[in-house]
Protein backbone atom coordinates (compact mmCIF):
# COMPACT_ATOMS: atom_id res chain seq x y z
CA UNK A 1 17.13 19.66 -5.50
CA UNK A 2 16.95 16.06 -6.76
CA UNK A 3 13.74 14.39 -7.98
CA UNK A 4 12.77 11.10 -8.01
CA UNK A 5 9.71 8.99 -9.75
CA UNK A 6 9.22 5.13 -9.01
CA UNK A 7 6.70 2.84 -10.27
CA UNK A 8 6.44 -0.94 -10.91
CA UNK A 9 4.59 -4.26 -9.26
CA UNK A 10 5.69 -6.95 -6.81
CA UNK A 11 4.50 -9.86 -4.45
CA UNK A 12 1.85 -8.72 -1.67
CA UNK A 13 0.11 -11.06 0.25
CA UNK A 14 -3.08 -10.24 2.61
CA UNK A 15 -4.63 -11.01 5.94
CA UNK A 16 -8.06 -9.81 5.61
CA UNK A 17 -10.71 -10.71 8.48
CA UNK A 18 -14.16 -11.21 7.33
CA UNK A 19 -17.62 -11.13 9.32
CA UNK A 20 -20.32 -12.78 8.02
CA UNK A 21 -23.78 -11.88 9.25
CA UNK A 22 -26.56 -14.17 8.54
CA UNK A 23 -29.98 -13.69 10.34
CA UNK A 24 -29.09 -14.18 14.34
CA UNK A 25 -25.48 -16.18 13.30
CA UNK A 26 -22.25 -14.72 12.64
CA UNK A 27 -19.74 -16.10 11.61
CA UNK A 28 -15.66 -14.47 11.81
CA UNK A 29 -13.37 -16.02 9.08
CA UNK A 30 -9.83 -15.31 8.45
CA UNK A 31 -8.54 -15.24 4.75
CA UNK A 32 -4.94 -15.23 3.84
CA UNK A 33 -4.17 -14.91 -0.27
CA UNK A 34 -1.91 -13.17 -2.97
CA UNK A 35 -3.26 -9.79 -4.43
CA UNK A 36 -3.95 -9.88 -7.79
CA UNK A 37 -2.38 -7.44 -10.15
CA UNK A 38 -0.51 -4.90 -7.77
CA UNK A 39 0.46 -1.64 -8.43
CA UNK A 40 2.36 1.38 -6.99
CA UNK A 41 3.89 4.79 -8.04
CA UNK A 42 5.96 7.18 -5.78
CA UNK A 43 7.35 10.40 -6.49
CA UNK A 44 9.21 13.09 -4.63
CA UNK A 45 11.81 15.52 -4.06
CA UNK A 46 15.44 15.66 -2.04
CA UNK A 47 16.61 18.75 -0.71
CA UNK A 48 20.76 18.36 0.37
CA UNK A 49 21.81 20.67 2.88
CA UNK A 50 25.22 20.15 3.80
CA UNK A 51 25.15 16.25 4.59
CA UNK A 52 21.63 16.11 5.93
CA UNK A 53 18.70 17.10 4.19
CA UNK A 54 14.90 16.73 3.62
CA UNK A 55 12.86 14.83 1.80
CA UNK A 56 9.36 14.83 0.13
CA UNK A 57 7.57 12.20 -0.69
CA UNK A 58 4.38 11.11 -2.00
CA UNK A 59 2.91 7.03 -3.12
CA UNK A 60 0.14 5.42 -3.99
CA UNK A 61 -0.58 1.71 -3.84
CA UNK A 62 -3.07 -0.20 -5.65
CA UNK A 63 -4.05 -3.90 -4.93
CA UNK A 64 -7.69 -5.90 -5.49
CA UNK A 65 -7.82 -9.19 -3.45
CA UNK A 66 -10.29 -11.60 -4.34
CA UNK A 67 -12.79 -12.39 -1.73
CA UNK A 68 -14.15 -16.24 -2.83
CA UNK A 69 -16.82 -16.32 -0.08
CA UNK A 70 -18.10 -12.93 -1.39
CA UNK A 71 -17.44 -13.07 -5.15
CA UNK A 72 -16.35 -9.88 -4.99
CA UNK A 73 -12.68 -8.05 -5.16
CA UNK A 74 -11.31 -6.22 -2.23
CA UNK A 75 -9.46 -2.92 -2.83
CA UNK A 76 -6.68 -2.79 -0.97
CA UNK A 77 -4.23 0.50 -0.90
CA UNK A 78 -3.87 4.10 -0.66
CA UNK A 79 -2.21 7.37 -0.72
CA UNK A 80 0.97 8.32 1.68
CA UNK A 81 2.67 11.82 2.22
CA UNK A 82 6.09 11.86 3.89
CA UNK A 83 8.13 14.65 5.01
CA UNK A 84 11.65 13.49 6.39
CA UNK A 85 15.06 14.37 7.25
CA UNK A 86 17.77 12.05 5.89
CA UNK A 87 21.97 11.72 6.42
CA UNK A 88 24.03 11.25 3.28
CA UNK A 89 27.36 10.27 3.21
């Protein structure tokens, strides 16, 4: 059994889509931007068995975009779980 622990920052960019409801008008904008201060871990496990093997796997990604027209940050991100098979050689 192998395990493994990641962590660290990078470039992310965003596509968010924004509707804006005032009174009877609405209004759909597109905003395209750089998060601000990203951040990710990952950790897991490797099991070899004979050439193949599993592997277990669990990350979490954290990223706040600023949204100008609502003065507010965005919080982009989440949790993943993976469970897959994988060939070494």
């Amino acid at each position: 059994m192998f395990p493994f622990l990641g962590f660290g920052t990078g470039n992310y960019s965003a596509k968010v889509e924004e509707e804006l409801v005032t009174g009877s008008s609405t209004t759909v904008g597109t905003i395209f931007g750089q998060v601000d201060k990203p951040f990710y871990y990952k950790f897991g496990v490797r099991i070899p068995l004979n050439g193949l093997g599993i592997i277990l796997t669990q990350q979490y990604i954290s990223a706040n975009f600023d949204v100008s027209t609502e003065n507010k940050p965005l919080s982009l991100g989440g949790t993943v779980t993976f469970i897959g098979l994988y060939y070494g050689f």
